[in-house]
N, C-alpha and C. Protein backbone atom coordinates (compact mmCIF):
# COMPACT_ATOMS: atom_id res chain seq x y z
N UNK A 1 -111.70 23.35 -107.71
CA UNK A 1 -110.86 22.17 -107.85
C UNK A 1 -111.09 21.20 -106.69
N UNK A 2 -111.44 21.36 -105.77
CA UNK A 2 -111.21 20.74 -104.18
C UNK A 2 -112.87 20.12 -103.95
N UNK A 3 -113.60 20.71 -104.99
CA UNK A 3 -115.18 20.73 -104.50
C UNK A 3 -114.93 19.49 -105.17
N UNK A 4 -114.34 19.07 -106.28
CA UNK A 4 -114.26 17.58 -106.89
C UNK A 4 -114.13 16.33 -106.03
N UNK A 5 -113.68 16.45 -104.76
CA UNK A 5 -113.25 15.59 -103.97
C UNK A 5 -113.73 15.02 -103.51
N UNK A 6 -114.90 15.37 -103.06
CA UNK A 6 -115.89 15.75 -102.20
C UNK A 6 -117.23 14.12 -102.64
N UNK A 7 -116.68 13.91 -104.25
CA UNK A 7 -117.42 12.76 -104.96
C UNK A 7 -116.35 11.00 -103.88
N UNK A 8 -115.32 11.69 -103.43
CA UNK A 8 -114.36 10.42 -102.68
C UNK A 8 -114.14 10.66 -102.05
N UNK A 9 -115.32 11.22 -100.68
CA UNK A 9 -115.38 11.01 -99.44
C UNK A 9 -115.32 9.74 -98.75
N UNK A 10 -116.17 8.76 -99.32
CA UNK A 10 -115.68 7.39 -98.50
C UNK A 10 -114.27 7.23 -98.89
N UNK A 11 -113.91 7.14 -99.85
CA UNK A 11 -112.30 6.90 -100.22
C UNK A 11 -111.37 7.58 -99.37
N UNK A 12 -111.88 8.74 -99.01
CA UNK A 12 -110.92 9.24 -98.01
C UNK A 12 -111.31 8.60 -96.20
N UNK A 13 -112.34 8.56 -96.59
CA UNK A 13 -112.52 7.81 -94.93
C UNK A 13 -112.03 6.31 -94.23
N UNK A 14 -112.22 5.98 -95.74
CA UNK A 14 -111.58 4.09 -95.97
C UNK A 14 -109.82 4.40 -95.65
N UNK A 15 -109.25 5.47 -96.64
CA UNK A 15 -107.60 5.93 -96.03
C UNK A 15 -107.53 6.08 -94.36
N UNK A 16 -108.45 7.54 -94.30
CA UNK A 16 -108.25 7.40 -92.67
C UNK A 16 -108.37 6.55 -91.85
N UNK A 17 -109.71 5.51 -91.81
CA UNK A 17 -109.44 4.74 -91.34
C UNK A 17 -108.29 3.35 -91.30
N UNK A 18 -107.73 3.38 -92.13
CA UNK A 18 -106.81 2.63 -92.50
C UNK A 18 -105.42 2.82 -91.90
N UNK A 19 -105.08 4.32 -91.97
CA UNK A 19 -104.29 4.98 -91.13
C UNK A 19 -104.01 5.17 -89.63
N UNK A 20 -105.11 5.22 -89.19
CA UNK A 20 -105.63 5.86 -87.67
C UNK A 20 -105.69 4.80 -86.96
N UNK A 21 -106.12 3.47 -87.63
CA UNK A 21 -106.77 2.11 -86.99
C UNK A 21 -105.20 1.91 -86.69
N UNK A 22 -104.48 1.28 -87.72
CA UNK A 22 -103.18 0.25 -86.80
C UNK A 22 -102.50 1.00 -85.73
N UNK A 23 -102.25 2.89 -85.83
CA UNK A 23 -101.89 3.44 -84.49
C UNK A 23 -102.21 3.09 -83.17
N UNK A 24 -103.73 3.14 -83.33
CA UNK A 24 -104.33 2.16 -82.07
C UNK A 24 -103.76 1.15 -81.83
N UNK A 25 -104.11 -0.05 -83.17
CA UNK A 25 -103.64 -1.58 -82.44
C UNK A 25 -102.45 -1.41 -81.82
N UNK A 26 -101.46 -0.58 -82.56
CA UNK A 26 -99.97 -0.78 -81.98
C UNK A 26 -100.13 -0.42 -80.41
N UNK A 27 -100.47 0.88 -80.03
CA UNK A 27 -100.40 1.84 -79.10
C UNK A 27 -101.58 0.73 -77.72
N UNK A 28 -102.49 0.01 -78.24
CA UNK A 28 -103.34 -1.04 -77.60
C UNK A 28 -102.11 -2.28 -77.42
N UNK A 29 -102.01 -2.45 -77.98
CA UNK A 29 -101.12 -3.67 -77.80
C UNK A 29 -99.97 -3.53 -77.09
N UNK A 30 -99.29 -2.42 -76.88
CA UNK A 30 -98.15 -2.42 -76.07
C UNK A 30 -98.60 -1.94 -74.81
N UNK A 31 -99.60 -1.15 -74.28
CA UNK A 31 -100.28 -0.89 -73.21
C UNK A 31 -100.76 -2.38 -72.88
N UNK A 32 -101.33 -3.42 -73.68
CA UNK A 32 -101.96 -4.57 -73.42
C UNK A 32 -101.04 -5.58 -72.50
N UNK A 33 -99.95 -5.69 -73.74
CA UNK A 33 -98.89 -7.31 -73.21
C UNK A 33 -97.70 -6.67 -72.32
N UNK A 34 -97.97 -5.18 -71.81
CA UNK A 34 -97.00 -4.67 -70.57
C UNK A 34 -97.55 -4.95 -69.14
N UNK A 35 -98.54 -5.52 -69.57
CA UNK A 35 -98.60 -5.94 -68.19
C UNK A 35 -99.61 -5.24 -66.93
N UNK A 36 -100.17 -6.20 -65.79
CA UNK A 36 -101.19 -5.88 -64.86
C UNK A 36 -100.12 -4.83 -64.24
N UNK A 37 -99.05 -4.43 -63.60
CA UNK A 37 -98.34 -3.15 -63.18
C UNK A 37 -98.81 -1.49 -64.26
N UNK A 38 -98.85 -2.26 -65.64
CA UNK A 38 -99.18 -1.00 -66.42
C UNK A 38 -100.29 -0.86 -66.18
N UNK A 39 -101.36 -1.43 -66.19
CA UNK A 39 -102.94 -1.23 -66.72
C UNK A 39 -103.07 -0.68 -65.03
N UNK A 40 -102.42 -0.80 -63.61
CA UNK A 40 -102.75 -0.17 -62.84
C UNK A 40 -102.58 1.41 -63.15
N UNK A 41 -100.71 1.55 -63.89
CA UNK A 41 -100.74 2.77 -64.00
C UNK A 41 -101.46 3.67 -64.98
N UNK A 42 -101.64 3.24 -65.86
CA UNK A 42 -102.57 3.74 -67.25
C UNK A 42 -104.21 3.80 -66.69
N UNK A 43 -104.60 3.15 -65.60
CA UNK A 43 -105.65 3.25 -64.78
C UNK A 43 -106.10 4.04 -63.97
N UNK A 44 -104.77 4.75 -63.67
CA UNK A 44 -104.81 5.69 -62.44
C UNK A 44 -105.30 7.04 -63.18
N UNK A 45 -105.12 7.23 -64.69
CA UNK A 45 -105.66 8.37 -65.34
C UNK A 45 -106.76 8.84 -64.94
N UNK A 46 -108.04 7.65 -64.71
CA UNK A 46 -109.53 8.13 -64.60
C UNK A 46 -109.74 9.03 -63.08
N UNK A 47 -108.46 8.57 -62.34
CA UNK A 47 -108.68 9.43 -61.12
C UNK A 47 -108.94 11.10 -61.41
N UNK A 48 -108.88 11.30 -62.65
CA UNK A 48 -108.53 12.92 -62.54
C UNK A 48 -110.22 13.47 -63.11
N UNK A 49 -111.46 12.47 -63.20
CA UNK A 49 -112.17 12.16 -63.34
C UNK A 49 -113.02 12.23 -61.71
N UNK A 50 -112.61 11.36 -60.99
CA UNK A 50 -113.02 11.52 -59.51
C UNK A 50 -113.31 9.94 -59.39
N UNK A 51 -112.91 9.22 -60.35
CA UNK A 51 -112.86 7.66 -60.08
C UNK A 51 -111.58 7.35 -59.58
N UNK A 52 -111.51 6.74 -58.19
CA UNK A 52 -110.64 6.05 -57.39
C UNK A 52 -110.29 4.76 -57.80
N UNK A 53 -111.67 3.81 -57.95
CA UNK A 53 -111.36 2.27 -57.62
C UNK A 53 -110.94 1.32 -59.60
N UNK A 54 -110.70 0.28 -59.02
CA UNK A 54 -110.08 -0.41 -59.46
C UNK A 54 -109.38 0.23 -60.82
N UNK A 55 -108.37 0.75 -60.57
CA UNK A 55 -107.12 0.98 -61.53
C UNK A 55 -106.85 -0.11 -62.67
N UNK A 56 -106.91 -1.41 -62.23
CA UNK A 56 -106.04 -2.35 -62.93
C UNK A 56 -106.83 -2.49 -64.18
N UNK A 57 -108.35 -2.76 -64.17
CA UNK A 57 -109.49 -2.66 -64.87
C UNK A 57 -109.98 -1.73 -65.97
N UNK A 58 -109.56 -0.21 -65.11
CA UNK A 58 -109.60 0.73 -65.98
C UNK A 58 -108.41 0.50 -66.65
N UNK A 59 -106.94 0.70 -66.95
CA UNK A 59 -105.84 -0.06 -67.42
C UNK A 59 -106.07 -0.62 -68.86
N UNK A 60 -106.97 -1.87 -68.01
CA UNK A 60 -106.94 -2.84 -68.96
C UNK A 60 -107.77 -2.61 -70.23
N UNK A 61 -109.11 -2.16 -69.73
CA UNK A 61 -110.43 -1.60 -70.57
C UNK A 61 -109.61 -0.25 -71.48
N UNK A 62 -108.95 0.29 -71.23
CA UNK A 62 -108.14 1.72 -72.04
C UNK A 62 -107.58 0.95 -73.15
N UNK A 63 -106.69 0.02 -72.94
CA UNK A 63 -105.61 -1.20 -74.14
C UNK A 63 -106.91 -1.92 -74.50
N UNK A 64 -107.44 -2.34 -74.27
CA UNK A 64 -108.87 -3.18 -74.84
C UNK A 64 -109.53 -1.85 -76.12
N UNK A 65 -109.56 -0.94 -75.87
CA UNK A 65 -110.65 0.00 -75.81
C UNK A 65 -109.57 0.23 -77.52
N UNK A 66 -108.19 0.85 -77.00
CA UNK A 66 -107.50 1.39 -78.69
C UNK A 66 -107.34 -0.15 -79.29
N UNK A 67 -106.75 -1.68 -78.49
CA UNK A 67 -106.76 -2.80 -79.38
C UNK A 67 -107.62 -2.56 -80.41
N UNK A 68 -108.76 -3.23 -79.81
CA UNK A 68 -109.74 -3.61 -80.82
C UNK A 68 -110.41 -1.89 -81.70
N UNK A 69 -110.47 -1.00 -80.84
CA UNK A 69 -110.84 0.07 -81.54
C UNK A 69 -110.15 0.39 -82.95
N UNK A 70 -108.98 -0.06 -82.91
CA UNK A 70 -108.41 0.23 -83.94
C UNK A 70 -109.01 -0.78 -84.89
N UNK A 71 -108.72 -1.77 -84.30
CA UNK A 71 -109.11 -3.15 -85.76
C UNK A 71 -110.95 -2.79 -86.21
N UNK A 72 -111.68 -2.31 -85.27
CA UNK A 72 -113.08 -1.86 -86.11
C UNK A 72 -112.87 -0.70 -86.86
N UNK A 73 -112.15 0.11 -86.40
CA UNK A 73 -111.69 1.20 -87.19
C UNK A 73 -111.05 0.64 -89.04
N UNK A 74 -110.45 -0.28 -88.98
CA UNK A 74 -109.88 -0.34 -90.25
C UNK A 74 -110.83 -1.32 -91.07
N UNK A 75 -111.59 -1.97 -90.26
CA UNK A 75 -112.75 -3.06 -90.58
C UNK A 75 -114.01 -2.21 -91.18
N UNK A 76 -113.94 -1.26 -89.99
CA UNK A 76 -115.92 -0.46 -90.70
C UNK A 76 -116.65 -0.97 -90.15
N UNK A 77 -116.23 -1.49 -88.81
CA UNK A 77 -117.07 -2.77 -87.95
C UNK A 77 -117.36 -1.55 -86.32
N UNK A 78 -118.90 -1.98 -85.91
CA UNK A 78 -119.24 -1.45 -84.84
C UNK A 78 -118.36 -0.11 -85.01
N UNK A 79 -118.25 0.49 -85.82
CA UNK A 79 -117.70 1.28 -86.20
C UNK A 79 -117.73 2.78 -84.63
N UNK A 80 -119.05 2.91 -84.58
CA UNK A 80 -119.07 4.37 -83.84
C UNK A 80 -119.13 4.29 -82.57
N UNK A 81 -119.25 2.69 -81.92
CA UNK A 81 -118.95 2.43 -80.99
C UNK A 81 -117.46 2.83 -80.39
N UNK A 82 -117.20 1.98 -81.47
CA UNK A 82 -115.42 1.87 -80.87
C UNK A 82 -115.05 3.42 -81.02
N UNK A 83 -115.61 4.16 -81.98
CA UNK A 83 -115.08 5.17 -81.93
C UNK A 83 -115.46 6.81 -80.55
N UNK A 84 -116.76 6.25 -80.25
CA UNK A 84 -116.97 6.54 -78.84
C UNK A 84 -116.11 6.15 -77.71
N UNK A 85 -115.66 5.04 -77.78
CA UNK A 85 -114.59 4.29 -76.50
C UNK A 85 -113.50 5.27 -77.09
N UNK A 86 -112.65 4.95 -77.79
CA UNK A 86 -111.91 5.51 -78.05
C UNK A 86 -111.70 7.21 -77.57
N UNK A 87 -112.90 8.07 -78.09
CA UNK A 87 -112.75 9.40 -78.26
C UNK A 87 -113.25 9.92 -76.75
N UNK A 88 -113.40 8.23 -75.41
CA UNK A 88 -113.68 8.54 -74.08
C UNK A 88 -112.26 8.48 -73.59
N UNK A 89 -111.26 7.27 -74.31
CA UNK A 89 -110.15 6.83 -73.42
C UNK A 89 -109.14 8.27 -73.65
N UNK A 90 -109.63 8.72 -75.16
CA UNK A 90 -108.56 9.86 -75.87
C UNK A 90 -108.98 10.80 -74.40
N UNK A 91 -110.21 11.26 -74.39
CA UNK A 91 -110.36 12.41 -73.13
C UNK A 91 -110.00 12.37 -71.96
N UNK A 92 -110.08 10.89 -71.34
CA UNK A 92 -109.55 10.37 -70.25
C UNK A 92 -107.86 11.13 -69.82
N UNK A 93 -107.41 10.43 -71.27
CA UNK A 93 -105.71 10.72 -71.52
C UNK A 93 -105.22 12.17 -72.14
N UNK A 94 -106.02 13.21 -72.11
CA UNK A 94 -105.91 14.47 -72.33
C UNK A 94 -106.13 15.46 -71.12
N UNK A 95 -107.54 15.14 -69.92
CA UNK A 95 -107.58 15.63 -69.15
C UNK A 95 -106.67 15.26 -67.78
N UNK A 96 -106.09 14.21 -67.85
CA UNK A 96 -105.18 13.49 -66.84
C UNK A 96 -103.51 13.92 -67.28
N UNK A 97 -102.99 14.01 -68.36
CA UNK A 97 -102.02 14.79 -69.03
C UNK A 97 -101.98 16.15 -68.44
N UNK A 98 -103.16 16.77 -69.23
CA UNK A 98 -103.24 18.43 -68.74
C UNK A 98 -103.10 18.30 -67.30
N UNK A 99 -103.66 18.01 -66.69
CA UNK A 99 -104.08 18.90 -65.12
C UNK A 99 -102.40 18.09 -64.68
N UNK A 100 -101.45 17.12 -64.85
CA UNK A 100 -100.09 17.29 -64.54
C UNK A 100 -98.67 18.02 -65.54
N UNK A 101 -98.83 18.30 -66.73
CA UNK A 101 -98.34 19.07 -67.27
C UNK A 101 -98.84 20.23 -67.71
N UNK A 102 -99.65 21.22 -67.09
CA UNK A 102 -100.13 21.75 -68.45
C UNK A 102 -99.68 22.96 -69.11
N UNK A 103 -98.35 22.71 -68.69
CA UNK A 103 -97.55 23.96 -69.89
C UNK A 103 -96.47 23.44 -70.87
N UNK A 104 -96.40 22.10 -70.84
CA UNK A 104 -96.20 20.95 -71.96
C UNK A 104 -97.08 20.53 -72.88
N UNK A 105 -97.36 21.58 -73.88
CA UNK A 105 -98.50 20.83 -75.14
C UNK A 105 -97.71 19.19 -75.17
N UNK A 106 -96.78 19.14 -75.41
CA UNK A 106 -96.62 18.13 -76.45
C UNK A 106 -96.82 16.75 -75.59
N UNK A 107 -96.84 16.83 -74.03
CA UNK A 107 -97.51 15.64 -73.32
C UNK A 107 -98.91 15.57 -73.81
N UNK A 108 -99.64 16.24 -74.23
CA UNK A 108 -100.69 16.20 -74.11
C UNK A 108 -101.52 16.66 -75.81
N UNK A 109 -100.11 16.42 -76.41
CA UNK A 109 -101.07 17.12 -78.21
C UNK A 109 -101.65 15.61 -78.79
N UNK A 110 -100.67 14.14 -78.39
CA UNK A 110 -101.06 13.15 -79.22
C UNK A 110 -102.43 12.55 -78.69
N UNK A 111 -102.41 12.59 -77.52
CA UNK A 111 -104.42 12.44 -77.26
C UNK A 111 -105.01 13.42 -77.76
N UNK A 112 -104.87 14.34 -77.86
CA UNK A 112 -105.79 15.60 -78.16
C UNK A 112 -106.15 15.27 -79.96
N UNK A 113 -105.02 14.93 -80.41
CA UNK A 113 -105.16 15.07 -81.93
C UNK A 113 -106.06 14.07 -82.16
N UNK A 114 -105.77 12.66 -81.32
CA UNK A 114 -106.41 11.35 -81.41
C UNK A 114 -107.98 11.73 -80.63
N UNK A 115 -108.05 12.18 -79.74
CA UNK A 115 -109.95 12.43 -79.37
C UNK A 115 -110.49 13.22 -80.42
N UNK A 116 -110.09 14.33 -81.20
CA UNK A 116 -110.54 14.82 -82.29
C UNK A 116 -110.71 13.96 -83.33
N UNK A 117 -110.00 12.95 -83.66
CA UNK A 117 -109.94 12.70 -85.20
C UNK A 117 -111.38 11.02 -84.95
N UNK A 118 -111.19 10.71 -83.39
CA UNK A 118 -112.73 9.62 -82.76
C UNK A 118 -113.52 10.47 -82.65
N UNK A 119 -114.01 11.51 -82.35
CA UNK A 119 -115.02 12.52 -82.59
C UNK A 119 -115.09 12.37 -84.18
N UNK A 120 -114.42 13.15 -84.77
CA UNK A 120 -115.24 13.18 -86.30
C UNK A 120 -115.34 12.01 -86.69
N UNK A 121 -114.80 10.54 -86.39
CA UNK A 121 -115.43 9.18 -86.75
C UNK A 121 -116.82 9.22 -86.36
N UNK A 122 -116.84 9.33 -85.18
CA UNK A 122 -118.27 8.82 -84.39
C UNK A 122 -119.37 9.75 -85.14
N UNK A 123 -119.22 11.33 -85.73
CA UNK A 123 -119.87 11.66 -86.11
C UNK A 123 -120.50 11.66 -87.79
N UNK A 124 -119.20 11.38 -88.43
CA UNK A 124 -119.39 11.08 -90.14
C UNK A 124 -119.47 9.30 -90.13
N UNK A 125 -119.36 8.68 -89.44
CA UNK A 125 -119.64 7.19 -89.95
C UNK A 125 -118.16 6.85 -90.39
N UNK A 126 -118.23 5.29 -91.21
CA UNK A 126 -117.13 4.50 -91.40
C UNK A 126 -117.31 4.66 -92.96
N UNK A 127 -117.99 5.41 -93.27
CA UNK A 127 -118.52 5.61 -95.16
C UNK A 127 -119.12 4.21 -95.85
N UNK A 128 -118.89 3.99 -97.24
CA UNK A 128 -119.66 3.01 -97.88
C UNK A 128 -118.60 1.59 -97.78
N UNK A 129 -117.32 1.76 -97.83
CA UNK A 129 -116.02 1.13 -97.82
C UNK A 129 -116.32 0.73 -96.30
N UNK A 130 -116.98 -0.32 -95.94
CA UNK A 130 -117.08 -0.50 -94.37
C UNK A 130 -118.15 -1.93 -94.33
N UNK A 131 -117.60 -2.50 -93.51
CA UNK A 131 -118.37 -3.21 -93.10
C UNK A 131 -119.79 -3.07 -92.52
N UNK A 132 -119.89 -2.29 -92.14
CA UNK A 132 -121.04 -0.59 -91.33
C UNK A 132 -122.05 -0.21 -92.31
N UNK A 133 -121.79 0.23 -93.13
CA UNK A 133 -122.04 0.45 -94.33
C UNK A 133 -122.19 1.85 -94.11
N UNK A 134 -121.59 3.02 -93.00
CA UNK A 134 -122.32 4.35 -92.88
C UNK A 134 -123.30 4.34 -91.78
């Protein structure tokens, strides 16, 4: 029954992406118009990385990174790019989570779910439903 499905794989990828993309814009956009104080603190993540300098930048490039990631995401546009940025900022915000909570999954399950689901973008494409074309 399930092997049938399998004929509306882009159809399901055109959903996901459809789904997955405005989370970003939203989640980009309120990291975005909060301001140079946020993008220092949302910057300070990469420290756990062994990058020190400019916070505000990294910040900003993270809300840049889900903004627009999302809108190629629902577009099919530069598709595996964005979904590389993305499935870097998701790791960024999973390994900087963990190493200060890490006996709190739930600080740390909504990046995790989100770097998995930019991984299998970057690796299956944006399907035929895309600007991309696959």
């Amino acid at each position: 029954m399930f092997k049938s499905l399998a004929k509306y794989a882009d159809l399901g990828l055109l959903i996901g992406r459809s789904g997955i993309g405005p989370i970003f814009i939203v989640f980009g956009w309120q990291k975005l118009s909060a301001g140079q104080a946020a993008w220092i603190k949302i910057g300070h993540a990469i420290s756990s990385l062994g990058i020190h300098f400019l916070p505000n930048v990294w910040g900003l490039l993270a809300a840049l990174s889900e903004l627009s990631g999302g809108t190629f995401f629902i577009l099919g546009l530069f598709f595996r790019p964005a979904a590389a940025l993305i499935a870097f900022t998701m790791f960024v915000a999973v390994i900087s989570t963990f190493g200060r909570e890490p006996n709190n999954f739930l600080h740390y399950s909504r990046p995790l779910e989100m770097f998995c689901i930019a991984i299998i973008f970057l690796f299956v494409g944006p399907g035929k439903y895309s600007i991309d074309r696959g």
